[in-house]
C-alpha atoms as a PDB file:
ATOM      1  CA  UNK A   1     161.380  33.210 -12.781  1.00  0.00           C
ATOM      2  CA  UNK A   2     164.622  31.604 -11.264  1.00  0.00           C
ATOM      3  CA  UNK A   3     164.717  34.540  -8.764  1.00  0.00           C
ATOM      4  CA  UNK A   4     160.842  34.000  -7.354  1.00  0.00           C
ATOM      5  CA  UNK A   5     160.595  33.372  -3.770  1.00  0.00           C
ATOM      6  CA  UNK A   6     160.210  30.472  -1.763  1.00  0.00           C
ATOM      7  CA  UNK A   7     156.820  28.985  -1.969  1.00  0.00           C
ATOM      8  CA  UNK A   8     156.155  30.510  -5.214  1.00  0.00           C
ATOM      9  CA  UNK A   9     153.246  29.052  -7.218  1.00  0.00           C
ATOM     10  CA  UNK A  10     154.899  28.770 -11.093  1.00  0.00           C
ATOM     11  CA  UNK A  11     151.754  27.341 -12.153  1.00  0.00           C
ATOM     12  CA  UNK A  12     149.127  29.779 -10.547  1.00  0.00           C
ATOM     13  CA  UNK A  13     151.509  32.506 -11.774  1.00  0.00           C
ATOM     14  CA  UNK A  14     150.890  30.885 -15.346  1.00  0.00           C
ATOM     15  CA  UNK A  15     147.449  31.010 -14.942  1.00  0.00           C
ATOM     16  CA  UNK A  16     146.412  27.450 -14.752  1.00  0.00           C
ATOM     17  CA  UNK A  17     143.546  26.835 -12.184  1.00  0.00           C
ATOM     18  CA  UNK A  18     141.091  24.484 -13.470  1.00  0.00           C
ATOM     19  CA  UNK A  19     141.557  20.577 -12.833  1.00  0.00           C
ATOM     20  CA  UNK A  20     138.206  20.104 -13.320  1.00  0.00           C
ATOM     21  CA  UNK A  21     139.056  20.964 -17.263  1.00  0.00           C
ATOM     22  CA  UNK A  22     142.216  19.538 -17.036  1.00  0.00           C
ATOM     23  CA  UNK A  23     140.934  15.908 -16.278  1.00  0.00           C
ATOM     24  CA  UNK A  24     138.087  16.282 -18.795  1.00  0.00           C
ATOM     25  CA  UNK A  25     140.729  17.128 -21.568  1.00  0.00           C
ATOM     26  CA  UNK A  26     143.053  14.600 -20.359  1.00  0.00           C
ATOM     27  CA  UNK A  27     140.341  11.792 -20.608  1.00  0.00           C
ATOM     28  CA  UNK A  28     138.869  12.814 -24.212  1.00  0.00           C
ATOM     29  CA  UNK A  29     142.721  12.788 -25.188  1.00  0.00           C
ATOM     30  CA  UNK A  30     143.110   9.113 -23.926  1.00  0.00           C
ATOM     31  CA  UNK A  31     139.761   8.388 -26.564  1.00  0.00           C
ATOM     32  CA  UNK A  32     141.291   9.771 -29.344  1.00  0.00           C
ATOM     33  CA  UNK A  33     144.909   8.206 -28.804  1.00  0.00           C
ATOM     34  CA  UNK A  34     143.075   4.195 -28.748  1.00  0.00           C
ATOM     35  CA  UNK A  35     141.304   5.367 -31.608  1.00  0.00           C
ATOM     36  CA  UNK A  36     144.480   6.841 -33.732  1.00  0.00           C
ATOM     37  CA  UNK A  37     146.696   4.057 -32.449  1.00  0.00           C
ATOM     38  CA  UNK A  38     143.598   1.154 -33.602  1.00  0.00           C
ATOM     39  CA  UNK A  39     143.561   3.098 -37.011  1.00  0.00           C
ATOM     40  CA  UNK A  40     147.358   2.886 -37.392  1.00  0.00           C
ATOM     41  CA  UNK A  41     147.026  -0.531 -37.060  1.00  0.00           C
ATOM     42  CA  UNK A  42     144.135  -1.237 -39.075  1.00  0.00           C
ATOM     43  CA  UNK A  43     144.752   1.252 -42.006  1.00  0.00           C
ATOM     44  CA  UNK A  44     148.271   2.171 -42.071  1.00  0.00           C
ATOM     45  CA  UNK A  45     149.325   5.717 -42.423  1.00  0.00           C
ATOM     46  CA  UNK A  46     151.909   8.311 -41.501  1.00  0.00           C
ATOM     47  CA  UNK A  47     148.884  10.638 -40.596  1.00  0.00           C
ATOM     48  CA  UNK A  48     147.676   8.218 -38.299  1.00  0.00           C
ATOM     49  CA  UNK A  49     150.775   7.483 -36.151  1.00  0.00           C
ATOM     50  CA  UNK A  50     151.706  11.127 -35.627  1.00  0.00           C
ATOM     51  CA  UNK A  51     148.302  11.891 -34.704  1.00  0.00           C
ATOM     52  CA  UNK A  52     148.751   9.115 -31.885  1.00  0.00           C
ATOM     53  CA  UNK A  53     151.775  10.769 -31.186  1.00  0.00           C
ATOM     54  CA  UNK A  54     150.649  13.857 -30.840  1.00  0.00           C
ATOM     55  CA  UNK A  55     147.208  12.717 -28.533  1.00  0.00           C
ATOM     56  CA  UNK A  56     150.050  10.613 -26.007  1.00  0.00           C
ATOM     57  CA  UNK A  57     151.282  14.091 -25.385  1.00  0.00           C
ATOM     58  CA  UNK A  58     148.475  15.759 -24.988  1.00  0.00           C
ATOM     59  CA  UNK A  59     147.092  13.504 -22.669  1.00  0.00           C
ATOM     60  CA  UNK A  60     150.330  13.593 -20.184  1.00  0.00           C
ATOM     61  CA  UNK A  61     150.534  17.696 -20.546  1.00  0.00           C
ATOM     62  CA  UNK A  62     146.882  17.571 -18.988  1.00  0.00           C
ATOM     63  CA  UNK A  63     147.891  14.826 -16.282  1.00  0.00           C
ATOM     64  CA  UNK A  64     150.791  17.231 -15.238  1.00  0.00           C
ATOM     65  CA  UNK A  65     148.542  20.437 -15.713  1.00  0.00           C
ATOM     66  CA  UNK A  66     145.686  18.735 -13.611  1.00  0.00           C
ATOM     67  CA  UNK A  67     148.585  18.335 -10.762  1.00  0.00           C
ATOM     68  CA  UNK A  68     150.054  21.472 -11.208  1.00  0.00           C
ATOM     69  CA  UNK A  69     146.444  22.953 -11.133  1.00  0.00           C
ATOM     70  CA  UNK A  70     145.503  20.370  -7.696  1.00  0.00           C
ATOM     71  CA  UNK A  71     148.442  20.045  -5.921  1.00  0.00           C
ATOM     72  CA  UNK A  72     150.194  22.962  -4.491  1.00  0.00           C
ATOM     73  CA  UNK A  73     153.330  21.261  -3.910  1.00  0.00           C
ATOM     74  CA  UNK A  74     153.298  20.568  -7.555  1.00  0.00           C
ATOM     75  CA  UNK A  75     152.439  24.181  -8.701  1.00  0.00           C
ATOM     76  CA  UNK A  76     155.570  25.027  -6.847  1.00  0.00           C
ATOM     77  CA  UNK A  77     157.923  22.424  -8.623  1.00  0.00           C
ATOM     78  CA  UNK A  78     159.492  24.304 -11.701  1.00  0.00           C
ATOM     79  CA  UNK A  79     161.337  21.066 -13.078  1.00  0.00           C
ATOM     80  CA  UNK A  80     157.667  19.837 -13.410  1.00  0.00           C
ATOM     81  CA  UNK A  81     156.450  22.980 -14.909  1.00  0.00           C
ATOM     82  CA  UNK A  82     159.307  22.759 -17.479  1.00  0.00           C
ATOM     83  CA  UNK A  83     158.414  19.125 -17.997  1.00  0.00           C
ATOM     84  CA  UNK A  84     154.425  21.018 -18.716  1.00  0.00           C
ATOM     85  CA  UNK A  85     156.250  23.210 -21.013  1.00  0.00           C
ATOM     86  CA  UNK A  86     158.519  21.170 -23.743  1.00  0.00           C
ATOM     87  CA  UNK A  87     155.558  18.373 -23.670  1.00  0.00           C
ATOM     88  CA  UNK A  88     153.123  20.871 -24.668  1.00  0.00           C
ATOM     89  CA  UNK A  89     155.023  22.784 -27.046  1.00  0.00           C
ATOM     90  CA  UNK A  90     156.306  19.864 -28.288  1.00  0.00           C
ATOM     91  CA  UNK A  91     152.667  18.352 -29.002  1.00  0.00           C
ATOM     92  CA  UNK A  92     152.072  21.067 -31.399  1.00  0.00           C
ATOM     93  CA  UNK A  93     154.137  19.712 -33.841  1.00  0.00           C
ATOM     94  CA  UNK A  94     152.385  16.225 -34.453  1.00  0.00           C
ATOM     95  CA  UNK A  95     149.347  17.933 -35.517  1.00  0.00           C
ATOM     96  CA  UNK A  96     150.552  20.581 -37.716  1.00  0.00           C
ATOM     97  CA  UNK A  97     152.550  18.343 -39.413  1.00  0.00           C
ATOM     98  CA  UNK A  98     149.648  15.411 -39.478  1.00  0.00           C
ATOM     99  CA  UNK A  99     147.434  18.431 -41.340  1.00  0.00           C
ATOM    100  CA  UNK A 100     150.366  19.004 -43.722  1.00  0.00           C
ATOM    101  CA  UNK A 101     150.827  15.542 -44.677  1.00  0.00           C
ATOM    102  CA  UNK A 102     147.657  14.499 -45.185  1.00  0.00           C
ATOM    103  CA  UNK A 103     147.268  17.430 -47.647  1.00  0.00           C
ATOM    104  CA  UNK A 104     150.089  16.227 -49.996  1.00  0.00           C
ATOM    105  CA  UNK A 105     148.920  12.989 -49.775  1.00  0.00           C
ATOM    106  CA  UNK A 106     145.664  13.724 -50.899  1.00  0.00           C
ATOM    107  CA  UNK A 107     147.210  16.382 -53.481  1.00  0.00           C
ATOM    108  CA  UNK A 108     149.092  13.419 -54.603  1.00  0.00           C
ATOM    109  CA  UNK A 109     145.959  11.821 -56.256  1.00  0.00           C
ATOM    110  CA  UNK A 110     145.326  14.590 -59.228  1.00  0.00           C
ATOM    111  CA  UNK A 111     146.477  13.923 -62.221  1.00  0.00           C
ATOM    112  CA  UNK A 112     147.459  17.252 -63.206  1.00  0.00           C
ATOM    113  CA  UNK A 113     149.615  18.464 -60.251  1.00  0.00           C
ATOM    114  CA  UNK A 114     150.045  22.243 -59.288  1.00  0.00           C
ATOM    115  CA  UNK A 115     153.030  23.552 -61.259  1.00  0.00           C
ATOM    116  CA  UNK A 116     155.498  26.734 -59.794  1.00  0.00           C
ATOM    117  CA  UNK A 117     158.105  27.624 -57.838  1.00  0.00           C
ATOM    118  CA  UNK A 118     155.226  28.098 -54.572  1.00  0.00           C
ATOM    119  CA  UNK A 119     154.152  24.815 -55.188  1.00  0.00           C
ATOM    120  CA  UNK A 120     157.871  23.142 -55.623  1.00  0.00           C
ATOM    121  CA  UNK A 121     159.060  24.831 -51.906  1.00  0.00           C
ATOM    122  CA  UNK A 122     155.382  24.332 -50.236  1.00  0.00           C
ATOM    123  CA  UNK A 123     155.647  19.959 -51.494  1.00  0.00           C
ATOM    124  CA  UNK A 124     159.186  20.087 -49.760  1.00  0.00           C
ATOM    125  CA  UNK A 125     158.436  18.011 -46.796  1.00  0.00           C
ATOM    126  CA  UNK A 126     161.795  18.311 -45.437  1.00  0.00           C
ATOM    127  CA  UNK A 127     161.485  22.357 -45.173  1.00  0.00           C
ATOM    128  CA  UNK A 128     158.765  21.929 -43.650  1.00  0.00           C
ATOM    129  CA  UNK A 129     159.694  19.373 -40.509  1.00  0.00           C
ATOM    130  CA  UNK A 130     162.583  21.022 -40.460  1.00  0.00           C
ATOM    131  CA  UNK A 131     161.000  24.521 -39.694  1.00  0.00           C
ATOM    132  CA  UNK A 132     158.298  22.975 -37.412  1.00  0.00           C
ATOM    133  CA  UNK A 133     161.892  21.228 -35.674  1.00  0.00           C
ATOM    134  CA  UNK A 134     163.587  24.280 -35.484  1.00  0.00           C
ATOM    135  CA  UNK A 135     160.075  26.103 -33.596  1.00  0.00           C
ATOM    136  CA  UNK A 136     160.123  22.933 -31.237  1.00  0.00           C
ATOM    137  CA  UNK A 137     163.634  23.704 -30.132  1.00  0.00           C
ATOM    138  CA  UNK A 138     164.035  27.207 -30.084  1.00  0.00           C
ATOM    139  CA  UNK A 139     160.520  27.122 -28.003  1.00  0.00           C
ATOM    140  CA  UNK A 140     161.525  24.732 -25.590  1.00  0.00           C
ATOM    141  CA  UNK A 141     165.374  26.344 -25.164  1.00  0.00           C
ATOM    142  CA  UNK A 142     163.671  29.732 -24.324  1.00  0.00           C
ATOM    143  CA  UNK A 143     161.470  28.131 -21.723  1.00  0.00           C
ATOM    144  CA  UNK A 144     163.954  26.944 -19.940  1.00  0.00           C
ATOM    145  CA  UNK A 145     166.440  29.945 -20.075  1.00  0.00           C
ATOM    146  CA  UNK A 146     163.300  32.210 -19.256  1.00  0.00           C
ATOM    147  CA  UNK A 147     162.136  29.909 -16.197  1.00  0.00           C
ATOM    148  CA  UNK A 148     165.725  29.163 -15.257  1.00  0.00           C
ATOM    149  CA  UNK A 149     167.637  32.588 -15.970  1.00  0.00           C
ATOM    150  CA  UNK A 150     169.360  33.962 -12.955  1.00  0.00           C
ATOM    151  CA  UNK A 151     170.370  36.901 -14.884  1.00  0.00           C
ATOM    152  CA  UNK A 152     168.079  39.165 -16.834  1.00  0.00           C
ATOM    153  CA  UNK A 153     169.804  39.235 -20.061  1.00  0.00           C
ATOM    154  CA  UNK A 154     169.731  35.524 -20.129  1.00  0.00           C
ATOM    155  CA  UNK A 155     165.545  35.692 -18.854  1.00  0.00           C
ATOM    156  CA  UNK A 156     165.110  38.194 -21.700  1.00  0.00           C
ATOM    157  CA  UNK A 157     166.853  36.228 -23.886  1.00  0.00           C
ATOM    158  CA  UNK A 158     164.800  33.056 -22.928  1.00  0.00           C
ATOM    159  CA  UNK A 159     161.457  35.345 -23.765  1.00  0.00           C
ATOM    160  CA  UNK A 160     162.991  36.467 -27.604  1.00  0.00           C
ATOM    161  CA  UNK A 161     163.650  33.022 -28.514  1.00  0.00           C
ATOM    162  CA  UNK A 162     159.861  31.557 -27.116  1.00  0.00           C
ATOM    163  CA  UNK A 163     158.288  34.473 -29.374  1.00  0.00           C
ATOM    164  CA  UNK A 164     160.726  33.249 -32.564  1.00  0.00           C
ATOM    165  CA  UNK A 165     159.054  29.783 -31.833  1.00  0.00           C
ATOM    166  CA  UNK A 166     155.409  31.512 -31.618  1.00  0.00           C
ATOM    167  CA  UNK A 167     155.727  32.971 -34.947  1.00  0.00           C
ATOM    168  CA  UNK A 168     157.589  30.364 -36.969  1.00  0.00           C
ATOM    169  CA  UNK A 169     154.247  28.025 -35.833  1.00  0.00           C
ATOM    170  CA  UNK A 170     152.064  30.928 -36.754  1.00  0.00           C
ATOM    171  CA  UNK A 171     153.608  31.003 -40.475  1.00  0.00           C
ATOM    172  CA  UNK A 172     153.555  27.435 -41.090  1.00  0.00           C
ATOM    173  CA  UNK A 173     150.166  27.200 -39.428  1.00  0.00           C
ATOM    174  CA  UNK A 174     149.503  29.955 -42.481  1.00  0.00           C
ATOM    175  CA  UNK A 175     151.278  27.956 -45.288  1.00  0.00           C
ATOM    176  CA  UNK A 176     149.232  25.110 -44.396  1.00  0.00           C
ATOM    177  CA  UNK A 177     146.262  26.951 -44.838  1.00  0.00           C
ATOM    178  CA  UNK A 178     147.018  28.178 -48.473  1.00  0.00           C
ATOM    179  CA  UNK A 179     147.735  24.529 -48.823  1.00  0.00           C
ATOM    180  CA  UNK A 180     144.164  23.513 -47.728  1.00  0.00           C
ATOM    181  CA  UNK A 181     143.097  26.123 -50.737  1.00  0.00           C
ATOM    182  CA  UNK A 182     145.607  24.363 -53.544  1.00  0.00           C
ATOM    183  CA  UNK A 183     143.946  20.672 -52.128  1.00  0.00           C
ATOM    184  CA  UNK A 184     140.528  23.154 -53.130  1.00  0.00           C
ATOM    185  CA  UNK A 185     141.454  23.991 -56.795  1.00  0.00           C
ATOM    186  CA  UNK A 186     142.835  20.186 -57.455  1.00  0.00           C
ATOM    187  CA  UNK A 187     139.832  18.163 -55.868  1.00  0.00           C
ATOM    188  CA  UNK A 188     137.218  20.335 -57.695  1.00  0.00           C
ATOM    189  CA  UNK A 189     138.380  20.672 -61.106  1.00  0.00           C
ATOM    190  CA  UNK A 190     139.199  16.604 -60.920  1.00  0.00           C
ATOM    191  CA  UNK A 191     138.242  15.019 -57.764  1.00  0.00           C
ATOM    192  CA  UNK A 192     140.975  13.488 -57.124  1.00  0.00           C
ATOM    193  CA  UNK A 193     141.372  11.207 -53.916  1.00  0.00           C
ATOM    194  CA  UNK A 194     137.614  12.429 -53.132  1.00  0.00           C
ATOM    195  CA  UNK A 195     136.433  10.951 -56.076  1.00  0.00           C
ATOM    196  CA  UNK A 196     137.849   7.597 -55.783  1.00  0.00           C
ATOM    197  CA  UNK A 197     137.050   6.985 -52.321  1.00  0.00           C
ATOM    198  CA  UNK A 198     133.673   6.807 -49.754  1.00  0.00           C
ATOM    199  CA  UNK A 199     132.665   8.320 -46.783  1.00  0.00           C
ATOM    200  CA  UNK A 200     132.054  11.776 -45.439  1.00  0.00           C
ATOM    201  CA  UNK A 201     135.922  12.376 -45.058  1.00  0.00           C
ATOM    202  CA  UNK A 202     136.519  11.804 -49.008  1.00  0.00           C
ATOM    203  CA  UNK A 203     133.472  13.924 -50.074  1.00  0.00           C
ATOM    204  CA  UNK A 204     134.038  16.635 -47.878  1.00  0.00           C
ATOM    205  CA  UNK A 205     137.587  16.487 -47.283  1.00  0.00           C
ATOM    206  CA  UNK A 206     139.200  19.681 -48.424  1.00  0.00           C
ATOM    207  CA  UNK A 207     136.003  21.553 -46.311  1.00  0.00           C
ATOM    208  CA  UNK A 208     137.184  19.846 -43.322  1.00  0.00           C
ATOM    209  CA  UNK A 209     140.836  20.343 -44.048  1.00  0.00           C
ATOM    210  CA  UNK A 210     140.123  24.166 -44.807  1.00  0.00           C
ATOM    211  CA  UNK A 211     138.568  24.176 -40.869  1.00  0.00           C
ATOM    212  CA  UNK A 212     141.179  22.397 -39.733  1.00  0.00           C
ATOM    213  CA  UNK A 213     144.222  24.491 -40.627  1.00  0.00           C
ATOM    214  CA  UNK A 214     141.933  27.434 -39.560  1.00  0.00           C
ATOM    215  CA  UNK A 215     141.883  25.957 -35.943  1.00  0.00           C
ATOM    216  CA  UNK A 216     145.767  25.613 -35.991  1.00  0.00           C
ATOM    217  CA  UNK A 217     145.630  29.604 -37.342  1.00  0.00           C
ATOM    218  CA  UNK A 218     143.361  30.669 -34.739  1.00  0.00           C
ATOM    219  CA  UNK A 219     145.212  28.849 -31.905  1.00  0.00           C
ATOM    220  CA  UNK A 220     148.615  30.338 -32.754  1.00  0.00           C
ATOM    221  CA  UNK A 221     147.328  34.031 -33.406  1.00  0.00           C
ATOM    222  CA  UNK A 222     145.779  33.794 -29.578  1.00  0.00           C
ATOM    223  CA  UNK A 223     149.923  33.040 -28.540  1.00  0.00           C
ATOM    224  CA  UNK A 224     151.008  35.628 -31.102  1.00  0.00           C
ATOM    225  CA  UNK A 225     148.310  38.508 -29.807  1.00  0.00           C
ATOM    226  CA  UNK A 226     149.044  36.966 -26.161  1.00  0.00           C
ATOM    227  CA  UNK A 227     153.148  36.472 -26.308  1.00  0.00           C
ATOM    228  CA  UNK A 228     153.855  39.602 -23.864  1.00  0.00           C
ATOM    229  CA  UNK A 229     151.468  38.085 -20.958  1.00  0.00           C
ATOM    230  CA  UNK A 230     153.005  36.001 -18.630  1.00  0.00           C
ATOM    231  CA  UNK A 231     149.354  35.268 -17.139  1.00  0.00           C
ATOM    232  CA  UNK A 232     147.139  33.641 -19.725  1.00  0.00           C
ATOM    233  CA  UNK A 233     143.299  33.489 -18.299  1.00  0.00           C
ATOM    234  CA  UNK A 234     142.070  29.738 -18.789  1.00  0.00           C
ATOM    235  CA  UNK A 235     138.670  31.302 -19.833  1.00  0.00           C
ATOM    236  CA  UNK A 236     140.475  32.828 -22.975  1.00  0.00           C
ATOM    237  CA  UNK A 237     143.186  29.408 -22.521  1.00  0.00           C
ATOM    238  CA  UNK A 238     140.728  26.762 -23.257  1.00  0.00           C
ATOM    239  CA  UNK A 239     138.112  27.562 -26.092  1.00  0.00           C
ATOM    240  CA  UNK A 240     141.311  29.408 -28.063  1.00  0.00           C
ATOM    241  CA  UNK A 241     144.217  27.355 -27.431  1.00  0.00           C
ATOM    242  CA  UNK A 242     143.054  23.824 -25.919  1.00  0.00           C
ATOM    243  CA  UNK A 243     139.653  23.381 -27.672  1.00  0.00           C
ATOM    244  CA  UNK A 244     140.594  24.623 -30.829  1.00  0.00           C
ATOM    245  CA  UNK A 245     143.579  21.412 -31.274  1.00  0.00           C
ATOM    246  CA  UNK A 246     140.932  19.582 -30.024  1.00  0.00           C
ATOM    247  CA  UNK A 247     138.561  20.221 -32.012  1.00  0.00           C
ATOM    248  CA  UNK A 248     140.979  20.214 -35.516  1.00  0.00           C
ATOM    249  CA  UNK A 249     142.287  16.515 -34.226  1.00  0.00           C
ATOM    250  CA  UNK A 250     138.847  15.318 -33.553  1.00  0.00           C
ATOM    251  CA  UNK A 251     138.274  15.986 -37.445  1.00  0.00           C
ATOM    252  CA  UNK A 252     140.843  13.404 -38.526  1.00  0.00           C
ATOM    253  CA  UNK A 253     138.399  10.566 -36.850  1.00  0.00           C
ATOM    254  CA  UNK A 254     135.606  11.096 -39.918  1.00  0.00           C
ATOM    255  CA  UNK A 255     135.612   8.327 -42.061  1.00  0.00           C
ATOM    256  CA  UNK A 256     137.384   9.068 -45.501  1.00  0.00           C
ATOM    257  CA  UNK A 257     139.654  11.922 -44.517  1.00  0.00           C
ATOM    258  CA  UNK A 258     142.792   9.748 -44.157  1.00  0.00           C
ATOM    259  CA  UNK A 259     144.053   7.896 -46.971  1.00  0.00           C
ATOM    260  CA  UNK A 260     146.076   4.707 -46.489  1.00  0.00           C
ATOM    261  CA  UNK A 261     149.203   4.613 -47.490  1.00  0.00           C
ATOM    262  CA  UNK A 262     148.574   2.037 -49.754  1.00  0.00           C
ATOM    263  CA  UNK A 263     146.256   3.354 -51.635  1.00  0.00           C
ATOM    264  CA  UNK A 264     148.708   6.669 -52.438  1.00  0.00           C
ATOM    265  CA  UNK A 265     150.135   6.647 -55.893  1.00  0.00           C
ATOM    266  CA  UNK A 266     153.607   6.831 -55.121  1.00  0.00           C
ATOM    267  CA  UNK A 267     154.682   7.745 -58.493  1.00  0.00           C
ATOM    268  CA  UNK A 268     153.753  11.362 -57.438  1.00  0.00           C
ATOM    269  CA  UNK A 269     156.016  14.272 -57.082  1.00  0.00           C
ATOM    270  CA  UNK A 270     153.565  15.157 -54.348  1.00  0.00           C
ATOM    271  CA  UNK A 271     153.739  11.984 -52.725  1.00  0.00           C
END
């Protein structure tokens, strides 16, 4: 990418077009992030900030995409493409690991908790951020080696190590999905925090969390079956990347879902 010629277009070359959808995504982003950051105020809760976190970067990856999509000058910049880059693969990790936590949390209310050595190294929350820390990394050093390489072992290099951070998303994208099924097995043969709580979110919780960490599946299989293109169509982009995030953190606003972390019993193992 280093060696492209003058007046080259990194972001056309990427495949991203549209600022019409750009703004609109940008703008339902901005929603969510008052909402999260008026619920981590009002009901206090790990989920809740990350989720914030997570919306504040989606929102400035589609202000820069909507430029680099607009302006050509901007298309042309690749420090601002990078900057597109590590924001967006960065913002992957607030709601993968929101979905995760608010799983355990809500695991965290049975009284007879799932016993094993799966369920011991799937409750380990440090594993976990630290696998979803080591994708962040290794995805953002490979962008810039790949976009920046002026040799082609380094450029293929740069390519390896974005793939490694495809796939390590992919399988804890997965792990929280058999997670989703253990919430399942505890909240219907107890209830659990569904029982002791109101609201759509705490009746049909595990439903929506099962949907939820199917999105995050479905969005990183589309980068895992599409990790050899360089140009990724925005008609395939947006309903299987962009909409599918959007539509899992949209989820988290039902009321119920999220307990506060108050109401946690924090004499849990799961907790």
């Amino acid at each position: 990418m280093a060696l492209a010629p003058a007046g080259y277009n990194y972001a056309k070359g990427a495949g991203i077009e549209s600022f019409p959808a750009a703004v609109v995504f940008a703008v339902l982003y901005a929603l969510l992030l008052v909402f999260f950051l008026f619920k981590s105020f009002t009901r206090p809760t790990f989920v809740f900030f990350v989720l914030a976190f997570f919306c504040l970067l989606r929102f400035i990856g589609f202000i820069i995409r909507a430029l680099l999509a607009q302006v050509p000058a901007d298309g042309e910049n690749i420090n601002l493409f990078i900057a597109y880059e590590v924001i967006y693969n960065t913002g992957f990790f607030g709601i993968i690991y929101s979905t995760y936590t608010l799983i355990l949390d809500r695991v965290a209310f049975a009284k007879n908790l799932p016993r094993g050595p799966i369920y011991y190294l799937l409750k380990r929350r440090f594993l976990f951020r630290l696998a979803l820390t080591a994708a962040v990394s290794i995805g953002i050093t490979g962008s810039i080696q790949a976009l920046l390489g002026t040799q082609p072992s380094t450029i293929s290099t740069g390519n390896t190590l974005r793939k490694v951070a495809i796939y390590i998303f992919l399988v804890c994208a997965i792990l929280v999905f058999l997670q989703a099924f253990i919430l399942a097995r505890v909240e219907f043969s107890e209830g659990g925090y569904s029982s002791v709580t109101r609201g759509p979110g705490g009746k049909y919780g595990v439903y929506l969390l099962i949907v939820v960490a199917l999105l995050l599946v479905a969005r990183e299989a589309f980068f895992a079956a599409t990790i050899n293109k360089q140009t990724i169509q925005e008609s395939l982009w947006y309903p299987l990347a962009a909409l599918t995030e959007l539509l899992a953190v949209s989820l988290f606003t039902i009321p119920g879902l999220v307990p506060a972390r108050s109401e946690i019993p924090q004499d849990s193992e799961w907790a």
